[in-house]
N, C-alpha and C. Protein backbone atom coordinates (compact mmCIF):
# COMPACT_ATOMS: atom_id res chain seq x y z
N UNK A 1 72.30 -99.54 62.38
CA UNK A 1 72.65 -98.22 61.92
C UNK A 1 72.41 -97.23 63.06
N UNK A 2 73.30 -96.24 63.59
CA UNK A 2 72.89 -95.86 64.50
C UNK A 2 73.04 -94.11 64.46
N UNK A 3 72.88 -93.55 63.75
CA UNK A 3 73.46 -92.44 62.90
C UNK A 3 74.15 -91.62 63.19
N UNK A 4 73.79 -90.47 63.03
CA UNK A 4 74.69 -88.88 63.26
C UNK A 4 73.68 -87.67 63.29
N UNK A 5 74.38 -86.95 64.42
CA UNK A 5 73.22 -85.72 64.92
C UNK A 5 73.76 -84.58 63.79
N UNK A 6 73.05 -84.23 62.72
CA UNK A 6 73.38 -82.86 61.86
C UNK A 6 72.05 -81.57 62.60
N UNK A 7 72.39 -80.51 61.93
CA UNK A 7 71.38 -79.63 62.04
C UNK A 7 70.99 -79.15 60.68
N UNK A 8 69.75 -79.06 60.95
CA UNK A 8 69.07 -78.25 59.81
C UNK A 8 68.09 -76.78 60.42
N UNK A 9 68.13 -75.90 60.10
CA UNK A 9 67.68 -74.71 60.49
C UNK A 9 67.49 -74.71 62.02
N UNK A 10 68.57 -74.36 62.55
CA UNK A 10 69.11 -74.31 63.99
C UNK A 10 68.74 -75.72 65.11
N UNK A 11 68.20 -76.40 64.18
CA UNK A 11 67.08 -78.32 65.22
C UNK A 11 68.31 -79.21 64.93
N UNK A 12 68.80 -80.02 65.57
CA UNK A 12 69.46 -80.87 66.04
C UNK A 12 68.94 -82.50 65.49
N UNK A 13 69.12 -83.16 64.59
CA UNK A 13 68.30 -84.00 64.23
C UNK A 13 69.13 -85.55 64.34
N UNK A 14 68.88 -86.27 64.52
CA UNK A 14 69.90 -87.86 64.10
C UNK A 14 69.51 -88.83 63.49
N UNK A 15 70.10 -88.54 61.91
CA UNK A 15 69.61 -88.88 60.73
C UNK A 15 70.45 -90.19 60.93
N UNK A 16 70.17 -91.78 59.90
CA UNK A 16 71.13 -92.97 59.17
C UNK A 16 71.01 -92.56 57.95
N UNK A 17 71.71 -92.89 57.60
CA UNK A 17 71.56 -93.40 55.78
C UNK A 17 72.84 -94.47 55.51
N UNK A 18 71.77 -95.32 54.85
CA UNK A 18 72.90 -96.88 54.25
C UNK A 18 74.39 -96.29 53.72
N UNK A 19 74.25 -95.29 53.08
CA UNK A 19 75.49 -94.51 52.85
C UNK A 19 76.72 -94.00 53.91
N UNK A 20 75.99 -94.15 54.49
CA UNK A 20 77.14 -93.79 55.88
C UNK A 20 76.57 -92.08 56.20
N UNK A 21 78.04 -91.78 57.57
CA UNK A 21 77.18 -90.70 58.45
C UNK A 21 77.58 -89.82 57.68
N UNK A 22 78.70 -89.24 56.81
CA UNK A 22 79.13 -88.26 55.98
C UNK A 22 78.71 -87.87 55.17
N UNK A 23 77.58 -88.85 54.42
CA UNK A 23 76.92 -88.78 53.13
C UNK A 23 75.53 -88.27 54.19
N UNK A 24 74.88 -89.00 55.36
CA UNK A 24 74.01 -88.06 55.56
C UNK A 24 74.53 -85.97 56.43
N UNK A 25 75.38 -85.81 56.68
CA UNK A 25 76.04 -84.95 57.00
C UNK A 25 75.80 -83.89 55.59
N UNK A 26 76.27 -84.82 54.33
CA UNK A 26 76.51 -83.73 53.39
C UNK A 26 75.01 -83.40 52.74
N UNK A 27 73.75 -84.30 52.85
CA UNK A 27 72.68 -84.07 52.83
C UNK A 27 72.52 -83.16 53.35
N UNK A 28 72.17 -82.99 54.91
CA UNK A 28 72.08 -82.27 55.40
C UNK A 28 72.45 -80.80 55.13
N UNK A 29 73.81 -80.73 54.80
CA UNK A 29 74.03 -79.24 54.63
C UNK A 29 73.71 -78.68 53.42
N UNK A 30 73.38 -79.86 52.27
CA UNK A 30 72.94 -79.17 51.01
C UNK A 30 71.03 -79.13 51.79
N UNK A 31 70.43 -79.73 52.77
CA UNK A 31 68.75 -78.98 52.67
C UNK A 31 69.21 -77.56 53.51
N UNK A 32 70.01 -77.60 54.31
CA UNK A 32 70.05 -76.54 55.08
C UNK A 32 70.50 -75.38 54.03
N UNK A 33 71.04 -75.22 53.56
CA UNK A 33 72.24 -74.25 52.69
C UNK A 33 70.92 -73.92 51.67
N UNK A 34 70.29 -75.11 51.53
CA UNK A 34 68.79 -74.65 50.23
C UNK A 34 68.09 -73.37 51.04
N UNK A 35 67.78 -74.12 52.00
CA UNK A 35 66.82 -73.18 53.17
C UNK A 35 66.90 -71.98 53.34
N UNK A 36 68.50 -71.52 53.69
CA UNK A 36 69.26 -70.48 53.79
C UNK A 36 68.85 -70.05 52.28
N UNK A 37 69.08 -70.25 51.46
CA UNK A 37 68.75 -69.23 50.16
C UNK A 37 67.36 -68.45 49.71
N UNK A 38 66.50 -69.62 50.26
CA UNK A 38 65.12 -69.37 49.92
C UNK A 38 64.85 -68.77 50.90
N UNK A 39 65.51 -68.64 52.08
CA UNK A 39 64.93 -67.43 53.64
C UNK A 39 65.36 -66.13 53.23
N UNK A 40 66.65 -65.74 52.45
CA UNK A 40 67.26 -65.01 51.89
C UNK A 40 66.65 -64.12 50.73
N UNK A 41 65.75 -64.75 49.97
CA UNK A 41 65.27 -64.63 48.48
C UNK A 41 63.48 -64.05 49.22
N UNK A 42 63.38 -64.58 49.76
CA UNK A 42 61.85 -64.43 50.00
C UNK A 42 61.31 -63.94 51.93
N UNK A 43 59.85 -63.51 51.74
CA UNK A 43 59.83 -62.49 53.00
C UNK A 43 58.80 -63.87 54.20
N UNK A 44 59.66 -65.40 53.45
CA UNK A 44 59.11 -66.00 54.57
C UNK A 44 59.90 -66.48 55.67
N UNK A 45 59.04 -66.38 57.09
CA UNK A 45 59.98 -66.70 58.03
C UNK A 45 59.30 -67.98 58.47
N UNK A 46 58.39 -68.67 58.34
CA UNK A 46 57.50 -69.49 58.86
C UNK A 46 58.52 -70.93 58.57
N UNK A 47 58.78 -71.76 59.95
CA UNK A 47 60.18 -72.63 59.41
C UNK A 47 59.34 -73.98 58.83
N UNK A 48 57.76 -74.23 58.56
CA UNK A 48 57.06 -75.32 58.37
C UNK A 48 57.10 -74.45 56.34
N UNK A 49 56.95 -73.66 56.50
CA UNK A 49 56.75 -72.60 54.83
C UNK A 49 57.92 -73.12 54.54
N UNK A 50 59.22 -72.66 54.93
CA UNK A 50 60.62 -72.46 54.84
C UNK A 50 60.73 -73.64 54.04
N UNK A 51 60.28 -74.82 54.39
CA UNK A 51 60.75 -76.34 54.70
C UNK A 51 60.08 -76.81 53.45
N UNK A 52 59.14 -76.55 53.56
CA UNK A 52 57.86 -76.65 51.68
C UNK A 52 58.32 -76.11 50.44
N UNK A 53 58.85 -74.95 50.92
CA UNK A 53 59.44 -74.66 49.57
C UNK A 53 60.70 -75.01 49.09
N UNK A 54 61.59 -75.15 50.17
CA UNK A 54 62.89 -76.49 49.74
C UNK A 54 62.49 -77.75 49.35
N UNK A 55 61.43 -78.15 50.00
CA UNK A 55 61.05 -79.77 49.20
C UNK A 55 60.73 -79.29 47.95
N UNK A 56 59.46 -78.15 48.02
CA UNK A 56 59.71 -77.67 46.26
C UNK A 56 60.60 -77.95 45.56
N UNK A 57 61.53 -76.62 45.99
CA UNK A 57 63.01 -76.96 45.26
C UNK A 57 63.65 -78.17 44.55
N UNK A 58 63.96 -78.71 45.72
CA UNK A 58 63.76 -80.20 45.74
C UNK A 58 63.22 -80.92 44.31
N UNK A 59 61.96 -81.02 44.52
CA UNK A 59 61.26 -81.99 43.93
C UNK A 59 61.33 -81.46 41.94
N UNK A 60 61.06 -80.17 42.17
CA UNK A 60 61.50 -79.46 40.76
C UNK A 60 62.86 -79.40 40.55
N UNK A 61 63.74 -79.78 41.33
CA UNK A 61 65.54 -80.23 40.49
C UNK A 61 65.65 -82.06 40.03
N UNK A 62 65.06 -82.50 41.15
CA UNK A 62 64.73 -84.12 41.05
C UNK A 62 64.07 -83.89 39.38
N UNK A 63 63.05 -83.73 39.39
CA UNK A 63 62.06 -83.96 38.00
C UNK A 63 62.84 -83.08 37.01
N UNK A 64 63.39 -82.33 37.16
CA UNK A 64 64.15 -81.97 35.70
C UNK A 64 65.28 -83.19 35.43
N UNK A 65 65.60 -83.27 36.44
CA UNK A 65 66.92 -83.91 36.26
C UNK A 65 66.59 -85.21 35.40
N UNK A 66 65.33 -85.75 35.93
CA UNK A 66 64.59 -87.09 35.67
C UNK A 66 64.20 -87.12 34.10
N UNK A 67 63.79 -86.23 33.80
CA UNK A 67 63.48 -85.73 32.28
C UNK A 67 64.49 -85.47 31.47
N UNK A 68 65.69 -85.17 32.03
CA UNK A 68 67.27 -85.21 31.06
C UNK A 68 67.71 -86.33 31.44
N UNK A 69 67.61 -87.17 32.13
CA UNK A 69 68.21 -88.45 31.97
C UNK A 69 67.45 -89.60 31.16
N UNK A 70 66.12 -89.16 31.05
CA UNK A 70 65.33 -89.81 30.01
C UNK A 70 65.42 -89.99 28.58
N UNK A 71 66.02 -87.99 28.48
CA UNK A 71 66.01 -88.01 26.91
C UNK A 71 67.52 -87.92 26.67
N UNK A 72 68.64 -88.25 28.17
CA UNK A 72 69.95 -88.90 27.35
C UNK A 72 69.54 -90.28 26.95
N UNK A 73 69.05 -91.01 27.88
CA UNK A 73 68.91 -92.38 27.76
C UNK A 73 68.02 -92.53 25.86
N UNK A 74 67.41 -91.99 26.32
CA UNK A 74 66.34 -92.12 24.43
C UNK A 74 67.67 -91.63 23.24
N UNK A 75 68.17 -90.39 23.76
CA UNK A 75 69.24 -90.38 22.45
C UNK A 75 70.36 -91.11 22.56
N UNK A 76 70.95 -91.79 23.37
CA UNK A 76 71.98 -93.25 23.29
C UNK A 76 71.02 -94.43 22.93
N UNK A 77 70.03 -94.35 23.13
CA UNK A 77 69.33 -95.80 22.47
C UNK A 77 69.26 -95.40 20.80
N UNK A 78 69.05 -94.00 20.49
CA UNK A 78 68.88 -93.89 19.01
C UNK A 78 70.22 -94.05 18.71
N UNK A 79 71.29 -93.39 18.92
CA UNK A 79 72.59 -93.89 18.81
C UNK A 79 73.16 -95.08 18.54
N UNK A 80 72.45 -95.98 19.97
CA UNK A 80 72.95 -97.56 19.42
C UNK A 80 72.35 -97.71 18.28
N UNK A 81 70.72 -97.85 18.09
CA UNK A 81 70.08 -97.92 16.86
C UNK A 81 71.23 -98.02 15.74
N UNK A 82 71.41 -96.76 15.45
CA UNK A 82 72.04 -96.66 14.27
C UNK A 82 73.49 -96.92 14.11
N UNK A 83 73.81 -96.95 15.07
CA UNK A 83 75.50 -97.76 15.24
C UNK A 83 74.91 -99.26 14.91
N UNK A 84 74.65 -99.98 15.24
CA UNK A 84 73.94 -101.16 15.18
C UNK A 84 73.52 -101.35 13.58
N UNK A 85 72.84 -100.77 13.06
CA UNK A 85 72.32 -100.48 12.00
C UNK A 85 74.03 -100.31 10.44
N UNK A 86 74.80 -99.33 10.65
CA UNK A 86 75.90 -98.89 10.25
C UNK A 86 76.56 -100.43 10.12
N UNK A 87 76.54 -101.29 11.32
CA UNK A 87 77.73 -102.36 11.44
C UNK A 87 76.88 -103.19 10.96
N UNK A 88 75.83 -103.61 10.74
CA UNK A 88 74.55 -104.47 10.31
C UNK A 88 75.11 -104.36 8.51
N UNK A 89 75.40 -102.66 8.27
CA UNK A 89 75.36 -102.78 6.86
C UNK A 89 76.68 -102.92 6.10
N UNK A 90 77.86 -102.93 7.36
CA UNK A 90 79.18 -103.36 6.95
C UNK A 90 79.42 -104.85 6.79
N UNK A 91 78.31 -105.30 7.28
CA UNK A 91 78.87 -107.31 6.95
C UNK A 91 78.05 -107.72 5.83
């Protein structure tokens, strides 16, 4: 794997990912583009601060997301349940 040079807050970096170089490219511009909002929103300039509070970001969109895919997954299992259940009481 030998990757691709993107930038993230003006640094030059040369990321792989098993995904290929486009998929790390488009990474890239979604942490950068985060960065940019939260430099925008708030009176920090510190680029090690900058960088913490996008992993924030980050990590609090990850874990929501993780918690709605839990409770789709729990309400399609109650679903089958009772689909299951319905055809159980048609034979």
């Amino acid at each position: 794997m030998k990757g691709v040079i993107v930038e993230i807050m003006g640094q030059s970096l040369t990321v792989a990912s098993d995904q290929g170089d486009a998929w790390a490219q488009a990474l890239a511009a979604t942490v950068d583009e985060r960065i940019k909002h939260i430099r925008a929103a708030s009176a920090t300039v510190n680029s090690i601060n900058l960088a913490i509070l996008a992993a924030l970001n980050f990590a609090d969109e990850l874990e929501r997301l993780r918690r709605e895919h839990q409770a789709l997954i729990a309400h399609l299992e109650l679903l089958n349940q009772r689909l299951s259940a319905a055809i159980d009481g048609l034979e």
